[in-house]
C-alpha atoms as a PDB file:
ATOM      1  CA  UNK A   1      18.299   0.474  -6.524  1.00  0.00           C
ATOM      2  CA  UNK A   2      17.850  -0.326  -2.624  1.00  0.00           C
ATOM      3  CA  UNK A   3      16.006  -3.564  -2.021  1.00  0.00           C
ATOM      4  CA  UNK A   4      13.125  -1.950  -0.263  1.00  0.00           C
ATOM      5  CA  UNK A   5      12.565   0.494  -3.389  1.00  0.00           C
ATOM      6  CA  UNK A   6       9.034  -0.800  -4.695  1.00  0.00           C
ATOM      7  CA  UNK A   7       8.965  -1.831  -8.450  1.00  0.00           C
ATOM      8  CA  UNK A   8       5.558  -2.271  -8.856  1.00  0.00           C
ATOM      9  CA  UNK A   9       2.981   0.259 -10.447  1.00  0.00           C
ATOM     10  CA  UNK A  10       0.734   0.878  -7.129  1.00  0.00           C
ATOM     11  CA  UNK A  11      -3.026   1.247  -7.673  1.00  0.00           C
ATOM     12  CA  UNK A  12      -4.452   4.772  -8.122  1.00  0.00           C
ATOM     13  CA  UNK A  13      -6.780   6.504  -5.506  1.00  0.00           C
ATOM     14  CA  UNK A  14      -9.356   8.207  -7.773  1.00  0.00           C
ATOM     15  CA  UNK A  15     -10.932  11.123  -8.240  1.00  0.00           C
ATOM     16  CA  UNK A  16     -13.929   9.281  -7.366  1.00  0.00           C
ATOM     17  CA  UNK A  17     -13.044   8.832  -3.753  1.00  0.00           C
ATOM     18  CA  UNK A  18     -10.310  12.385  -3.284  1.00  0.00           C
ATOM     19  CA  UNK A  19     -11.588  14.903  -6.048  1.00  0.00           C
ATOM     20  CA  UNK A  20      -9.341  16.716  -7.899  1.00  0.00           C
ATOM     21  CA  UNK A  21      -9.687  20.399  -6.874  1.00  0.00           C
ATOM     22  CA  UNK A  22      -8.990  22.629 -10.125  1.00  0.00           C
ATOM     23  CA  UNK A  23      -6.028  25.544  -9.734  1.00  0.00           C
ATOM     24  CA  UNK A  24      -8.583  28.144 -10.289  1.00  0.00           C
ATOM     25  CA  UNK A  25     -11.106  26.658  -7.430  1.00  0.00           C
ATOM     26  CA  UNK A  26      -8.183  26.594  -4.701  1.00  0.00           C
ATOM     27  CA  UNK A  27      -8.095  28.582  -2.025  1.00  0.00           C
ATOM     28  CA  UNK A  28      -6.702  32.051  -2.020  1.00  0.00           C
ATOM     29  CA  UNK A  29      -3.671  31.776   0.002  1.00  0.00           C
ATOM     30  CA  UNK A  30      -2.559  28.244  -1.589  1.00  0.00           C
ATOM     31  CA  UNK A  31      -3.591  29.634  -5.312  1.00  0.00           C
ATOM     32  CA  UNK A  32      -0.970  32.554  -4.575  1.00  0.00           C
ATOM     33  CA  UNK A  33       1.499  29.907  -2.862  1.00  0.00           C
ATOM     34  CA  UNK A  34       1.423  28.047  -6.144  1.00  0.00           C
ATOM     35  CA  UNK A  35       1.108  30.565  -8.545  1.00  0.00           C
ATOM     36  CA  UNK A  36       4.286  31.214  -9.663  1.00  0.00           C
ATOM     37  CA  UNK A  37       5.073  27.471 -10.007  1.00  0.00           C
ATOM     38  CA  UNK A  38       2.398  26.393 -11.653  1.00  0.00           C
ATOM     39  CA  UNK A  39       2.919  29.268 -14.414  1.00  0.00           C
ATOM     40  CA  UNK A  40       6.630  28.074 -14.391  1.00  0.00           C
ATOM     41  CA  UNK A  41       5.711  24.557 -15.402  1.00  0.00           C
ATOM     42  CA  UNK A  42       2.757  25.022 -17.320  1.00  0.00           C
ATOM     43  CA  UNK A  43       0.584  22.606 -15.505  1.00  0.00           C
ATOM     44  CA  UNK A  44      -0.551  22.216 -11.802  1.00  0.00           C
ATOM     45  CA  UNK A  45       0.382  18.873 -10.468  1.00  0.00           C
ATOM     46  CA  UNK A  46      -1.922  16.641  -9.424  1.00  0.00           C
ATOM     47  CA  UNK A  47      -0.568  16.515  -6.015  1.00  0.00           C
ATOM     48  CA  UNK A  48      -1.831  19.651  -5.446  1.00  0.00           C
ATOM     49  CA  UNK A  49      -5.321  19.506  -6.646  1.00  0.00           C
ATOM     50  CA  UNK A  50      -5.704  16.727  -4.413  1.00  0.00           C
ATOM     51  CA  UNK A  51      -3.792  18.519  -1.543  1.00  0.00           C
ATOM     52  CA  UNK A  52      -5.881  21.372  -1.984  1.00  0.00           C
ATOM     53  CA  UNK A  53      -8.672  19.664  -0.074  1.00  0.00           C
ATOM     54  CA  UNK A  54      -6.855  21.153   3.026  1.00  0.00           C
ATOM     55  CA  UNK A  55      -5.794  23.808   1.393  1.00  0.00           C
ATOM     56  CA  UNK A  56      -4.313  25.521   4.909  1.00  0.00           C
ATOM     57  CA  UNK A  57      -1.868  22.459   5.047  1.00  0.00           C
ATOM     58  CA  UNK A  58      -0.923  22.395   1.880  1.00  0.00           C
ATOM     59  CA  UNK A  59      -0.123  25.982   1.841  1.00  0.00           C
ATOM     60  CA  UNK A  60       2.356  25.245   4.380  1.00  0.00           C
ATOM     61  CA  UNK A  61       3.973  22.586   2.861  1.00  0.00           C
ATOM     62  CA  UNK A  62       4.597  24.642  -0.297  1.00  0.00           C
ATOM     63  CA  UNK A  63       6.040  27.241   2.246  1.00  0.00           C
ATOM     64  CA  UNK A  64       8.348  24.734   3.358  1.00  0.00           C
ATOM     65  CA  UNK A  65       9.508  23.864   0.237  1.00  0.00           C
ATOM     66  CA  UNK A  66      10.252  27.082  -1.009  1.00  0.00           C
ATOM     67  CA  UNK A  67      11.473  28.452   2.742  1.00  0.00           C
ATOM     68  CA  UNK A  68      14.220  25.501   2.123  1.00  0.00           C
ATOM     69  CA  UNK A  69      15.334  26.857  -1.209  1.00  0.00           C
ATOM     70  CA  UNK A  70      15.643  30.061  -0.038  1.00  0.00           C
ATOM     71  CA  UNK A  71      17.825  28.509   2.838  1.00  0.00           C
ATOM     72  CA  UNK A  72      19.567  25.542   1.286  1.00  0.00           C
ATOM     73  CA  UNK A  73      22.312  25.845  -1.541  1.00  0.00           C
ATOM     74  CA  UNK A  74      19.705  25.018  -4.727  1.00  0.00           C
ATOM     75  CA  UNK A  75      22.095  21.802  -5.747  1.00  0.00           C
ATOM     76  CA  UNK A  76      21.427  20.468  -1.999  1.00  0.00           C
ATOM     77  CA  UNK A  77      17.802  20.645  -2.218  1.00  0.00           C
ATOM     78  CA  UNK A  78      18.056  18.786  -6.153  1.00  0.00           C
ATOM     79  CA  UNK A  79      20.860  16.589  -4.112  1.00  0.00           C
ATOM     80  CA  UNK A  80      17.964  15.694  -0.922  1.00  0.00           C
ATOM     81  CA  UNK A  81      14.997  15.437  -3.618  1.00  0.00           C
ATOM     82  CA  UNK A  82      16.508  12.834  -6.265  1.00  0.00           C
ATOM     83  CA  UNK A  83      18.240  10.935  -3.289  1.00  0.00           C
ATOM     84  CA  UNK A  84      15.424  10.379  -1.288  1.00  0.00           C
ATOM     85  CA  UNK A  85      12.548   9.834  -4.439  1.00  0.00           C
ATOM     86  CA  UNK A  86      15.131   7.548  -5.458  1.00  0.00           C
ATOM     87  CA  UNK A  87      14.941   5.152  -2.204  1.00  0.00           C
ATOM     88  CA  UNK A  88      11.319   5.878  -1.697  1.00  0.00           C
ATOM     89  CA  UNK A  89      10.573   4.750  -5.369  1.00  0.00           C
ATOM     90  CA  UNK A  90       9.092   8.161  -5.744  1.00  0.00           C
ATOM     91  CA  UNK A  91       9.218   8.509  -9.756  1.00  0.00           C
ATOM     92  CA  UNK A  92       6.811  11.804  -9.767  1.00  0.00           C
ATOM     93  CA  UNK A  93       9.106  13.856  -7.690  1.00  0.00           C
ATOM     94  CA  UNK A  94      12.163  12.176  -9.117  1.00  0.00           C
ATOM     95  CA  UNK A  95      11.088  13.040 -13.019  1.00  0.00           C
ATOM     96  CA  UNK A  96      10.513  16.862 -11.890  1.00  0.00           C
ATOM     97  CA  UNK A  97      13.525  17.134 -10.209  1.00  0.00           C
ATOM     98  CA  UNK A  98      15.535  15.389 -13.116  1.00  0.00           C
ATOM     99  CA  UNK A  99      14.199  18.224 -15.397  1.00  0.00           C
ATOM    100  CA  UNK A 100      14.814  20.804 -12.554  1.00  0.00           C
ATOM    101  CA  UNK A 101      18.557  19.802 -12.390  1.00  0.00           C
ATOM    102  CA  UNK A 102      19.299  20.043 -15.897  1.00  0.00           C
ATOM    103  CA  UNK A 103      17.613  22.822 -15.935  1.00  0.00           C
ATOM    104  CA  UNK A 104      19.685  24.530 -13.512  1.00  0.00           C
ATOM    105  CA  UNK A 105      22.596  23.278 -15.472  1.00  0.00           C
ATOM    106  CA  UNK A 106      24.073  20.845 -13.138  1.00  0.00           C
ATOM    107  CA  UNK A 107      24.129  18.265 -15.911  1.00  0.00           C
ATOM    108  CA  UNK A 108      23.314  14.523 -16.439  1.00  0.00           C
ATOM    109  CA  UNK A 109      26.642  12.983 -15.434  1.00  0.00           C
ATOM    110  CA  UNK A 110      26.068  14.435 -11.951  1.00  0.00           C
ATOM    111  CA  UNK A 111      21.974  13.588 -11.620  1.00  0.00           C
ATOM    112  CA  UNK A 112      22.589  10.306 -13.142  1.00  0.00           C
ATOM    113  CA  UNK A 113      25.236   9.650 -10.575  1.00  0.00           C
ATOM    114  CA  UNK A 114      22.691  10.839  -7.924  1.00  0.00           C
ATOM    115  CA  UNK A 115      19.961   8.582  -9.250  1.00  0.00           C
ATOM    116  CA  UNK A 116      22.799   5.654  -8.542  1.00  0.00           C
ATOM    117  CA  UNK A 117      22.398   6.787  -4.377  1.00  0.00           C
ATOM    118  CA  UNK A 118      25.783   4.809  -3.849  1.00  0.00           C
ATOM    119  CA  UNK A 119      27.921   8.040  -2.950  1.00  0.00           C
ATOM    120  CA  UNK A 120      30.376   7.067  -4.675  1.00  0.00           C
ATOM    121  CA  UNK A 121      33.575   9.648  -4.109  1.00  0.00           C
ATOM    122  CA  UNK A 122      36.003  10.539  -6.356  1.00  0.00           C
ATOM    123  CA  UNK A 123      32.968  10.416  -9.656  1.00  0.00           C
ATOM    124  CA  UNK A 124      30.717  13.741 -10.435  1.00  0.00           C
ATOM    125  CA  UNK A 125      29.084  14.692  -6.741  1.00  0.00           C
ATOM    126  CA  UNK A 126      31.476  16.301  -4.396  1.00  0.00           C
ATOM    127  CA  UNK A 127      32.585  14.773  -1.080  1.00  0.00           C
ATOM    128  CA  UNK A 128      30.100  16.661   0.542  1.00  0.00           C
ATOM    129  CA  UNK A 129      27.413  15.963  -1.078  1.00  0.00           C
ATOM    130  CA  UNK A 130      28.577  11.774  -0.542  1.00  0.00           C
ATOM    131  CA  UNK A 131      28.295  13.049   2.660  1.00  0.00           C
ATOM    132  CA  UNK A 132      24.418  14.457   2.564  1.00  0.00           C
ATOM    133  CA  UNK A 133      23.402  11.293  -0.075  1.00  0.00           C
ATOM    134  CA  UNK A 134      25.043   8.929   3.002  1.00  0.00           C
ATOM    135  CA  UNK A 135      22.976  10.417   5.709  1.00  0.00           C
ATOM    136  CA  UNK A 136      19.760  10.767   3.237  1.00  0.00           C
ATOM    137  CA  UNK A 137      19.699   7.101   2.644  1.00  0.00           C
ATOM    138  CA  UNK A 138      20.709   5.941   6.323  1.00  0.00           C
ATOM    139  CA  UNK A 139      17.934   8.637   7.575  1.00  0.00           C
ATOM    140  CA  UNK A 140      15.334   6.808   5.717  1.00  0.00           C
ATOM    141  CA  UNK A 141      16.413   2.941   6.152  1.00  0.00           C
ATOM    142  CA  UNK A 142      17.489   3.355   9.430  1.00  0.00           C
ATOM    143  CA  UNK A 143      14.340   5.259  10.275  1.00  0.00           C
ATOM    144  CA  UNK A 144      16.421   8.227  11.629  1.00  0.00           C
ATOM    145  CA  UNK A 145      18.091   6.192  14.374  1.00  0.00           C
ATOM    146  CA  UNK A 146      22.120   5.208  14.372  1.00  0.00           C
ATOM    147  CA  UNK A 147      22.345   8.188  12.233  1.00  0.00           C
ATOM    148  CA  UNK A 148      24.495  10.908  14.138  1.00  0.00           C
ATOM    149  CA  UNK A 149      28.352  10.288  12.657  1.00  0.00           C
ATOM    150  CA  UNK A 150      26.635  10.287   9.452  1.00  0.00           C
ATOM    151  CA  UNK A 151      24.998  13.134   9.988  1.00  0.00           C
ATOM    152  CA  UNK A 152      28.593  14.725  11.966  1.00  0.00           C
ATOM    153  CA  UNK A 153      30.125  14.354   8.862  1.00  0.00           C
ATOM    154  CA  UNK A 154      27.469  16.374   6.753  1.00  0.00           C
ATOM    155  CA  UNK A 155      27.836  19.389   9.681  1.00  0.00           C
ATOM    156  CA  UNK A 156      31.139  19.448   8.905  1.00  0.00           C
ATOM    157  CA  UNK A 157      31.093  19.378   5.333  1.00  0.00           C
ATOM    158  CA  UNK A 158      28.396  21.874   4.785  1.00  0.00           C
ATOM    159  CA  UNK A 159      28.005  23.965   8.359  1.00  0.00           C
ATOM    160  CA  UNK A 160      25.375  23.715  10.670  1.00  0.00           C
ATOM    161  CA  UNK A 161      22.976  25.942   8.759  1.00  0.00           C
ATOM    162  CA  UNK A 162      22.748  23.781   6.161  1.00  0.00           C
ATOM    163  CA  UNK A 163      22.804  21.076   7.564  1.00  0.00           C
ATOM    164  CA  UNK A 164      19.829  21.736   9.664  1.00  0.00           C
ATOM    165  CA  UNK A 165      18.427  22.219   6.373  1.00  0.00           C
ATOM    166  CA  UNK A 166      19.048  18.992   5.043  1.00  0.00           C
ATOM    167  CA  UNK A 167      17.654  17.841   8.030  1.00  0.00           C
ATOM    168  CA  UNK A 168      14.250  19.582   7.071  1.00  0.00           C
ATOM    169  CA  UNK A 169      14.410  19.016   3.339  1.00  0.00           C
ATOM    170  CA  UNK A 170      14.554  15.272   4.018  1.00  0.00           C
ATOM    171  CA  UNK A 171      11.551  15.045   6.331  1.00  0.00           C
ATOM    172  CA  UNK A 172       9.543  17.261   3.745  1.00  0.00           C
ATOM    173  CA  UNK A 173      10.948  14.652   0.469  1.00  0.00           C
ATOM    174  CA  UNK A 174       9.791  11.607   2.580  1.00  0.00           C
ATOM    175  CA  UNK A 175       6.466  13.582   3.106  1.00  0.00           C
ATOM    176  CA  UNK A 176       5.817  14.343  -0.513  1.00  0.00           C
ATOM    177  CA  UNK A 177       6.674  10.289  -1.033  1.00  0.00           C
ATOM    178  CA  UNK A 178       4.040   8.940   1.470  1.00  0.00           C
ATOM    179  CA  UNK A 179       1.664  11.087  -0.340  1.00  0.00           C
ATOM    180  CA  UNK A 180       2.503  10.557  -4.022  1.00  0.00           C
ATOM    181  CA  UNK A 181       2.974   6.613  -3.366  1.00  0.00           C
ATOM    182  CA  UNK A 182      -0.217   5.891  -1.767  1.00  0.00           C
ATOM    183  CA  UNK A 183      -2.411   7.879  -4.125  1.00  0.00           C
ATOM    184  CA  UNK A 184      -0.826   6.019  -7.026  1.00  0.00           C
ATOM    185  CA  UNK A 185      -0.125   9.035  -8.807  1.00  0.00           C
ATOM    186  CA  UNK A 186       1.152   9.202 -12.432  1.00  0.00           C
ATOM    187  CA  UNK A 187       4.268  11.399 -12.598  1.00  0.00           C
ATOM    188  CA  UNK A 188       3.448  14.386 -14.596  1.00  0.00           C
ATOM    189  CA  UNK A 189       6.481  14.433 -16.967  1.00  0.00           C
ATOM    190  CA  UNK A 190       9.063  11.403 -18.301  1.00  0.00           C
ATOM    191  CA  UNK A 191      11.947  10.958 -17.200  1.00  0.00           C
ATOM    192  CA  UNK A 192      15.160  12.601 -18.717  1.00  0.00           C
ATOM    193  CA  UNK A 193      17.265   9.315 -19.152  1.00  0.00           C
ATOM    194  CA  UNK A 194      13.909   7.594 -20.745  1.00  0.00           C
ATOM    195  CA  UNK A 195      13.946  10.439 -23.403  1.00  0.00           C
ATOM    196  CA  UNK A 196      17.321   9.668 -24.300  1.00  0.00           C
ATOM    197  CA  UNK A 197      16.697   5.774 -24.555  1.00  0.00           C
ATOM    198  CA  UNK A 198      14.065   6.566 -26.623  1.00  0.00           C
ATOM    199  CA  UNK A 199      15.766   8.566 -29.097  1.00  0.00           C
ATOM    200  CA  UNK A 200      18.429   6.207 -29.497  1.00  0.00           C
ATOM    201  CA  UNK A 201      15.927   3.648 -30.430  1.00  0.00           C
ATOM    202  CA  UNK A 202      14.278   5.143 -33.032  1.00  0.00           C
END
């Protein structure tokens, strides 16, 4: 884990001072935005029943995240989202995303080695996506400055589409971070690894 990753629980921003908007209350355009995810998980997050308070931004930032999987190769955007909740302490995002890799069936060796965010070649992740992990972490540390070999060596591992994409999907992770982190919020779901632990214990 980077230095600068946070280890302690931060304090929660209430309902009491942002209320908690419920799915069915949201407006229109962001209900449909959400729809289909929300019925795909079960639950709507609480990031979004906060974020529904400006319901036309929000909208747009769910566009953006779906826009990028629509662009992106799905195992980049799981790649971007556990590398950068991983240096931004983001443990809401980074549980989801855990589930939505397995999911997907890219299996635990690989998001376990992504939850490392050494990029270490020659393990489970592919050269190229070193390459992406590299730039994710330097983006963030480096606050997007001294960047540009880094990033060179993502173009030409991936192509410039997607790595314009990568580009975007990074800004929108840190986003989602900066949110989740100063509300305080309690990641809806456990982490996969914690699961395990916990069987082995009993």
């Amino acid at each position: 884990m980077p230095e600068d990753t946070p280890t302690v629980k931060p304090e929660t921003i209430g309902a009491d001072l942002i209320p908690r908007i419920e799915f069915e209350d949201f407006d229109e355009k962001l209900r449909e935005s959400l729809r289909s995810k929300v019925e795909r998980l079960g639950y709507c997050g609480e990031i979004w029943r906060i974020g529904a308070n400006t319901p036309d931004s929000t909208f747009f930032f769910s566009e953006l995240t779906e826009a990028l999987k629509q662009e992106l190769e799905m195992k980049t955007v799981e790649l971007v989202a556990l590398t950068v909740a991983g240096v931004m302490g983001n443990v809401y995002e980074r549980n989801q995303h855990e589930r939505l890799s397995e999911k997907l069936g890219y299996g635990r060796d690989w998001i376990a080695q992504v939850n490392e965010l050494q990029a270490e070649r020659g393990k489970v992740m592919t050269d190229a996506e070193c390459a992406i992990q590299k730039f994710a972490i330097a983006a963030f540390f480096r606050r997007g400055h001294d960047c540009t070999e880094l990033f060179k060596d993502v173009i030409a591992a991936v192509g410039p589409q997607q790595a314009t994409g990568v580009l975007w999907s990074v800004g929108r992770c840190i986003m989602h971070a900066i949110f989740r982190n100063t509300l305080g919020l309690e990641p809806p779901v456990t982490s996969i690894f914690a699961e395990k632990a916990e069987k082995r214990s009993k």
